[in-house]
Protein backbone atom coordinates (compact mmCIF):
# COMPACT_ATOMS: atom_id res chain seq x y z
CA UNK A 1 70.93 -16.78 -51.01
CA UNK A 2 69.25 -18.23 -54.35
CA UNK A 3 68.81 -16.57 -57.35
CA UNK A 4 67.95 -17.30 -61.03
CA UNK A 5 70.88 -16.52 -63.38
CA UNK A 6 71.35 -16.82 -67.29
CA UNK A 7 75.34 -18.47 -67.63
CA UNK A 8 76.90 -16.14 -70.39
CA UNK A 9 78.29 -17.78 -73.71
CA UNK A 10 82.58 -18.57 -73.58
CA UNK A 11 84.17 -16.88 -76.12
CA UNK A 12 86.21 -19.91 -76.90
CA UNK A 13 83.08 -21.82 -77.63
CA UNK A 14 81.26 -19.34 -80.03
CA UNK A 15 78.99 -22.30 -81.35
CA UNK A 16 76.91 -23.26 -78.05
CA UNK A 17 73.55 -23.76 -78.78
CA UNK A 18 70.96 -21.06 -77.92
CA UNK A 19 69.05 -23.82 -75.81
CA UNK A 20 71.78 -24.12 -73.70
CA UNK A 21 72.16 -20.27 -73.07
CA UNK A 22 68.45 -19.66 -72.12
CA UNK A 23 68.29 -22.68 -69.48
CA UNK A 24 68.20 -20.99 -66.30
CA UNK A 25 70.35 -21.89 -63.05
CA UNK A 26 69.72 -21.85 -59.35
CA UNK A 27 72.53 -20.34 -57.42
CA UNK A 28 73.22 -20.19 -53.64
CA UNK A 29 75.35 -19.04 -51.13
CA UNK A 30 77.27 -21.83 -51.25
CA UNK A 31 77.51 -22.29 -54.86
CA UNK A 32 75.02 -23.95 -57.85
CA UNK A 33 71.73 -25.36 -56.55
CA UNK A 34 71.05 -28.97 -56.49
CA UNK A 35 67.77 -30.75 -58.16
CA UNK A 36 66.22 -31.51 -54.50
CA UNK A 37 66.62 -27.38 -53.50
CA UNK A 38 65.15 -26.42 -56.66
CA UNK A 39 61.87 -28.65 -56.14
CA UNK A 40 60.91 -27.33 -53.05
CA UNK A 41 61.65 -23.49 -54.70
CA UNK A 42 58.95 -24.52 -57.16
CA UNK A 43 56.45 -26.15 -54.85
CA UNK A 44 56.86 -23.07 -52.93
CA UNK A 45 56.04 -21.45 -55.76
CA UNK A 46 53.04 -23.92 -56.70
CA UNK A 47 51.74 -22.81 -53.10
CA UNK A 48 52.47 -19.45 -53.10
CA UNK A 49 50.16 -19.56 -56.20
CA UNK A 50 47.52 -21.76 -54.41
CA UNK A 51 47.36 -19.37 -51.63
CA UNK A 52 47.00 -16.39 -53.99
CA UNK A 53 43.91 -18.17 -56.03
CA UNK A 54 42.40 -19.00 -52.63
CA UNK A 55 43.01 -15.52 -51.62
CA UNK A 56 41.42 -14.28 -54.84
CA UNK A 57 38.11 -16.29 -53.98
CA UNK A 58 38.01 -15.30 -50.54
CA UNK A 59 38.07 -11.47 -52.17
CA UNK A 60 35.75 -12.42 -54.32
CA UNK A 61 33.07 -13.86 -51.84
CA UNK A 62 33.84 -10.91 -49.61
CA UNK A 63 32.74 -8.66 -52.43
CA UNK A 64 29.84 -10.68 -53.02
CA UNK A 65 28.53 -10.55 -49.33
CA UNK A 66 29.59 -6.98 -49.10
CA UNK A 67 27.03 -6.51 -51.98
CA UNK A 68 24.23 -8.41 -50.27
CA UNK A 69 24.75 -6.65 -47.27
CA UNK A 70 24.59 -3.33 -48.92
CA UNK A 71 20.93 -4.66 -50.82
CA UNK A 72 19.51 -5.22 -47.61
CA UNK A 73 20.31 -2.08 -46.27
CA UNK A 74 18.98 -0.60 -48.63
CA UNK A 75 16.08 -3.00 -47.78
CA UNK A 76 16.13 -2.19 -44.61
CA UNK A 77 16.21 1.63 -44.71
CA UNK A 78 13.28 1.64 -47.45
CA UNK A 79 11.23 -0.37 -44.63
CA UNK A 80 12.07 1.65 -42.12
CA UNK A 81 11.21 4.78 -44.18
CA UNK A 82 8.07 3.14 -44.29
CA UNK A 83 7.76 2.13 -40.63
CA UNK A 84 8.62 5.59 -39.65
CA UNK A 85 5.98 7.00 -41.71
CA UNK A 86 3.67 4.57 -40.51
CA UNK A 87 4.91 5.51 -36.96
CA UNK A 88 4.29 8.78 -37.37
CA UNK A 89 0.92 8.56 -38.35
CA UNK A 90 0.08 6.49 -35.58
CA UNK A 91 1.63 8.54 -33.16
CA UNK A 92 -0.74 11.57 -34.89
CA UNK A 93 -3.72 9.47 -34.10
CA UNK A 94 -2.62 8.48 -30.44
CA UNK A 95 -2.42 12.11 -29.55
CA UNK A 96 -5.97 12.76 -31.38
CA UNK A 97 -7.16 10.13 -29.28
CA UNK A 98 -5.99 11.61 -26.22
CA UNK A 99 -6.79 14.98 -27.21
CA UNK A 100 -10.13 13.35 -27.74
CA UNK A 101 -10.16 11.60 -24.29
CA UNK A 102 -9.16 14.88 -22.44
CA UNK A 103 -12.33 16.51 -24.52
CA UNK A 104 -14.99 13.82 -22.89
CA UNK A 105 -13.15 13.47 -19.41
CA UNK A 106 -13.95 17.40 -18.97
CA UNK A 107 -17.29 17.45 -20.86
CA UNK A 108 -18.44 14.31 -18.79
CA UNK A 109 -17.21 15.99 -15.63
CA UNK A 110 -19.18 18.88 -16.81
CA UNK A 111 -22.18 16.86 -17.23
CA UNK A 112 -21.81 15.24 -13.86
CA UNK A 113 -21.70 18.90 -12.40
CA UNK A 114 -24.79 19.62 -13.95
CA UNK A 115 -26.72 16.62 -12.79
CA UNK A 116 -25.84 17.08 -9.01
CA UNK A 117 -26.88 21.17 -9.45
CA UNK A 118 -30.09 19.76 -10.81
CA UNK A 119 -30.64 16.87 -8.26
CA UNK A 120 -29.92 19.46 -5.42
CA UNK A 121 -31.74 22.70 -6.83
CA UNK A 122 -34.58 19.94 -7.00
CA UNK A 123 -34.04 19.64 -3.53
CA UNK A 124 -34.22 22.94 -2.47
CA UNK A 125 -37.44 22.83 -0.83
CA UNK A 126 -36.83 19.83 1.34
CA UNK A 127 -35.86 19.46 4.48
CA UNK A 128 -34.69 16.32 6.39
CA UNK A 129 -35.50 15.34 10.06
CA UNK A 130 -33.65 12.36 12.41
CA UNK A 131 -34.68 11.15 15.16
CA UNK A 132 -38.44 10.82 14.84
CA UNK A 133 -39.10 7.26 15.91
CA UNK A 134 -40.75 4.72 14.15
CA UNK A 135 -43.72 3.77 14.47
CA UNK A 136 -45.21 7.32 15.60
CA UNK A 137 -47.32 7.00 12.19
CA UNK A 138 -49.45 4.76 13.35
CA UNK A 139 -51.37 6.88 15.38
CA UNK A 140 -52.97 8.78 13.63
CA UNK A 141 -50.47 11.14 12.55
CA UNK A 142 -48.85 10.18 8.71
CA UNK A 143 -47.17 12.23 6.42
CA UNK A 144 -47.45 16.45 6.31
CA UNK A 145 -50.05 16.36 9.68
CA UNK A 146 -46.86 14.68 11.71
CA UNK A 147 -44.32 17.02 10.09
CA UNK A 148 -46.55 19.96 10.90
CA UNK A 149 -46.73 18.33 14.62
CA UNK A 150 -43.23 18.03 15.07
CA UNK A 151 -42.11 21.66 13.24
CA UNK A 152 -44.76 23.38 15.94
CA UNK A 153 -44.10 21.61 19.17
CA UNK A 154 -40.41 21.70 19.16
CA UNK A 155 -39.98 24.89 17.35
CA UNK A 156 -41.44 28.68 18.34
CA UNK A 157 -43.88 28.16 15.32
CA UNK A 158 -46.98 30.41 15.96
CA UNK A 159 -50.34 28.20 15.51
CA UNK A 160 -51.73 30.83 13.23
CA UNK A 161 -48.34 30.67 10.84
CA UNK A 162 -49.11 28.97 7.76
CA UNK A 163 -46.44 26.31 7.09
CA UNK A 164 -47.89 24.65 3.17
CA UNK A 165 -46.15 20.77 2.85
CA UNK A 166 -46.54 19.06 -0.26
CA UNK A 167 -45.28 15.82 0.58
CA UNK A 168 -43.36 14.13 4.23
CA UNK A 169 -42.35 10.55 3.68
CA UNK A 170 -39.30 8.44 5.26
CA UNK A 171 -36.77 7.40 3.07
CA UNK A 172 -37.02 4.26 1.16
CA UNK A 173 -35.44 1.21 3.03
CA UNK A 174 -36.93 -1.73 4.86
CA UNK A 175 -37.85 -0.65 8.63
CA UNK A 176 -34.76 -1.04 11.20
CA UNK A 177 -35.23 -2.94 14.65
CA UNK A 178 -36.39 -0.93 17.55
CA UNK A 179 -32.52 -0.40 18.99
CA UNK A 180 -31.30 0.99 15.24
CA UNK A 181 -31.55 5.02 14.70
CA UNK A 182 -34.88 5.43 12.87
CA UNK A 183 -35.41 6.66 9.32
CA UNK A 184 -35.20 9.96 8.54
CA UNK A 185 -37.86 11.90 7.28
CA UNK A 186 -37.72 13.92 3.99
CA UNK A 187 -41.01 16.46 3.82
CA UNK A 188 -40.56 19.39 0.72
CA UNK A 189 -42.45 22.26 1.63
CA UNK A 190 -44.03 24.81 -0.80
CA UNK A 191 -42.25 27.66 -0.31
CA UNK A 192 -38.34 27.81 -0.12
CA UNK A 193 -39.19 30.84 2.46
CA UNK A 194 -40.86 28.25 4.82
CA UNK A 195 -37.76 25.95 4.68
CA UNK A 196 -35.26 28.85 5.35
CA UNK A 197 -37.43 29.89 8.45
CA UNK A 198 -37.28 26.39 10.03
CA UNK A 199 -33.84 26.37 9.96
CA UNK A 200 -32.91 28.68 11.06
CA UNK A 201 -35.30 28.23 14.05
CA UNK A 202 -33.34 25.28 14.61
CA UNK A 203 -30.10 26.75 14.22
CA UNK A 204 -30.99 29.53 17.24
CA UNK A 205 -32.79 26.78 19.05
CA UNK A 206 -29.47 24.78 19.28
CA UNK A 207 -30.82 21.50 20.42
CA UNK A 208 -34.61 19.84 19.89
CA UNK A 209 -36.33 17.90 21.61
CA UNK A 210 -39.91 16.11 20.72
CA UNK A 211 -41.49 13.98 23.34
CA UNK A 212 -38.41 13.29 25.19
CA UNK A 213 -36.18 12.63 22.09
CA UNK A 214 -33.41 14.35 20.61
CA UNK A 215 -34.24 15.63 16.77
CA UNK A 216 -32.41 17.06 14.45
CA UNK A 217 -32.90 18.84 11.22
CA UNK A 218 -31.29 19.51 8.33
CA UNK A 219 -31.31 20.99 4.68
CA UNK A 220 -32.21 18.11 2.33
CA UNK A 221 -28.79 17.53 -0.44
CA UNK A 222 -27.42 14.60 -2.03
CA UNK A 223 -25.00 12.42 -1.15
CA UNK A 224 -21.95 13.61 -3.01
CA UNK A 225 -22.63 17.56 -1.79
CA UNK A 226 -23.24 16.51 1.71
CA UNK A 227 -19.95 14.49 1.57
CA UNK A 228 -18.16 17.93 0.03
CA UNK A 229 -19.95 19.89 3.03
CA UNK A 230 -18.60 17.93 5.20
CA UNK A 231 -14.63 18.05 4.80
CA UNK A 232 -15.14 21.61 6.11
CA UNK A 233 -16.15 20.35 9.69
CA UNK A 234 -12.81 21.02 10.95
CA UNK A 235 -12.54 24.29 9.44
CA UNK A 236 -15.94 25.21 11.28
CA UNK A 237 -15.05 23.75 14.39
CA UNK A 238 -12.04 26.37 14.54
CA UNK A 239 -14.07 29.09 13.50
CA UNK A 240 -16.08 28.25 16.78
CA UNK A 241 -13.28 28.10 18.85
CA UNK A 242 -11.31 31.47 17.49
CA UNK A 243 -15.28 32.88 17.86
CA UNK A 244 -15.29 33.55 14.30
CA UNK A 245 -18.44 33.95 12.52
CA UNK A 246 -18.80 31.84 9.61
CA UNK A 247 -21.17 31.13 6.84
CA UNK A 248 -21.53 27.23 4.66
CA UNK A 249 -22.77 28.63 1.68
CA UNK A 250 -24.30 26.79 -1.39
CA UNK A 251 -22.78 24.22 -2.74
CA UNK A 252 -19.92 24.12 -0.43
CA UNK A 253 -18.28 27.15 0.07
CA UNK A 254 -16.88 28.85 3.46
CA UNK A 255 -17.25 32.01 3.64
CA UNK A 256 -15.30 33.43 7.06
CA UNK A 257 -15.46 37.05 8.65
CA UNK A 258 -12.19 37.96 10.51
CA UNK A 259 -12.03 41.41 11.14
CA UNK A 260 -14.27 43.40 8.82
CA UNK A 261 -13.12 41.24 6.24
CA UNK A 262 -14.36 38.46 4.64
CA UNK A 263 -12.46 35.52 2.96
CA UNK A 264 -13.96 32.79 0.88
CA UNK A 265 -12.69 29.10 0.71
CA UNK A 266 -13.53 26.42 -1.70
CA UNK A 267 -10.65 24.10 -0.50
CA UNK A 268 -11.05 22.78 2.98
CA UNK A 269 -7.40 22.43 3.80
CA UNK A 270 -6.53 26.54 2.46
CA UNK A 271 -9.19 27.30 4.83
CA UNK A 272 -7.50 25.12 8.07
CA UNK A 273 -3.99 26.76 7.23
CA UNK A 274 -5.44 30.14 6.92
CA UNK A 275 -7.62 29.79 10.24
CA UNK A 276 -4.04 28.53 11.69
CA UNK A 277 -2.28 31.11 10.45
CA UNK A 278 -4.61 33.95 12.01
CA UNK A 279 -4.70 31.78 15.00
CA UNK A 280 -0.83 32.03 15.09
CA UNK A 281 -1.12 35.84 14.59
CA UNK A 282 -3.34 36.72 17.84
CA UNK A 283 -1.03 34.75 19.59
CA UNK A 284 2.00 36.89 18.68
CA UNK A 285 -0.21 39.76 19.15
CA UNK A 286 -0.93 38.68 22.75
CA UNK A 287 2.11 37.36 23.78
CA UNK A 288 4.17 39.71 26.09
CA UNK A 289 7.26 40.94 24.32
CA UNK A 290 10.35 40.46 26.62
CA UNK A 291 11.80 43.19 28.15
CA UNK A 292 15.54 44.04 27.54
CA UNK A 293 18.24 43.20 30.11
CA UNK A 294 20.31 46.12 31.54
């Protein structure tokens, strides 16, 4: 144990100096301290003090990157006050541009609707013939005289029935080989009455025949419709097998009559599950019930 300690004046020796009584003394355990134990006490003093200063400036630069941490924060939060105001008006114009987007998707696909009710109410007076071969024009028949040809020798057309065509042409294409299905023939008649009469002439007739070949006619659509039309072939085939009667109505609607009441379908696949599911109910109906075991 060391400890500084001021040595109290003697009373015999009233006259030491005041020099003498202020000089401090190192004590240990084992009595007064010697020159060499009291330098290392004061260079481990001198470091101590060293270590403080150092620890001073390391408090010091601490504080000073503390404070430039804290600027750009504040930095950082004023730009990002800024980015999220800029964010959000971007995000307002995104969903005005999809809002937008949704607008012209539905007014285009209203446009498109109206072009293909044009393009087939424009067709409403035609009517469309396969199987005619080629070549048959050349003889003398061309145009509405071969249409009006064909319509009375392979349908129950009257000779005195007056059957008005404004126009009977093939359709546009270069002319296939002689084993390729000919070109059909597109003729538009002058009254819509006319064209409803012929088919359904054709539709009782079932099958035609001109000079030994198979024809076939058929209301006059585009493309698109006739592709809608047809996704219901299934649907009509089971119609035909349950003996249902059944109507294709304009532009491609099913309308079905199963007992006394009728039932519309827009959706080919509703109208297979609901044909299945009557299908399934006259089954049930006719199936015996079991009889119970006494």
């Amino acid at each position: 144990k060391q400890q500084f300690c001021r040595e109290p004046p003697s009373p015999i020796q009233p006259s030491t100096s005041k020099m003498a009584s202020d000089t401090p003394c190192f004590e240990t355990t084992s009595g007064p301290a010697t020159s060499a134990e009291i330098l290392n006490l004061m260079n481990l003093m001198q470091g101590m003090a060293a270590d403080v200063a150092s620890i001073k400036m390391d408090v010091a630069d601490i504080r000073g990157n503390l404070e430039t941490l804290g600027q750009r924060v504040s930095s950082v939060e004023t730009k990002t006050g800024r980015l999220g105001g800029r964010m959000d008006d971007h995000e307002a114009r995104l969903a005005k541009v999809e809002d937008d987007l949704a607008h012209q998707t539905r007014f285009a696909g209203e446009l498109w609707d109206r072009v293909q009710d044009l393009e087939n109410r424009s067709r409403r007076n035609n009517i469309r013939l396969i199987g005619i071969p080629e070549g048959v024009e050349s003889s003398g028949l061309s145009g509405p005289t071969l249409l009006l040809t064909v319509l009375r020798e392979s349908l129950s057309l009257g000779e005195t029935e007056s059957i008005e065509v404004e126009r009977a042409h093939r359709t546009l294409g270069p002319r296939p080989p002689p084993e390729q299905r000919p070109r059909p023939i597109i003729a538009r008649l002058l009254r819509f009455q006319d064209r409803e009469r012929i088919l359904r002439l054709a539709r009782e007739a079932g099958e035609l025949y001109w000079r030994g070949g198979k024809i076939m006619i058929f209301p006059d659509m585009s493309r698109e419709l006739a592709a809608q039309r047809k996704l219901f072939t299934p649907a009509r085939r089971h119609c035909m097998e349950l003996g249902i009667r059944y109507a294709l109505q304009y532009p491609a609607v099913l309308r079905v009559t199963v007992n006394g009441r009728q039932l519309k379908f827009e959706d080919p696949e509703e109208a297979v599950r609901e044909l299945n599911r009557i299908t399934d109910q006259n089954r049930g109906e006719e199936d015996p019930q079991p009889q119970r075991k006494t």
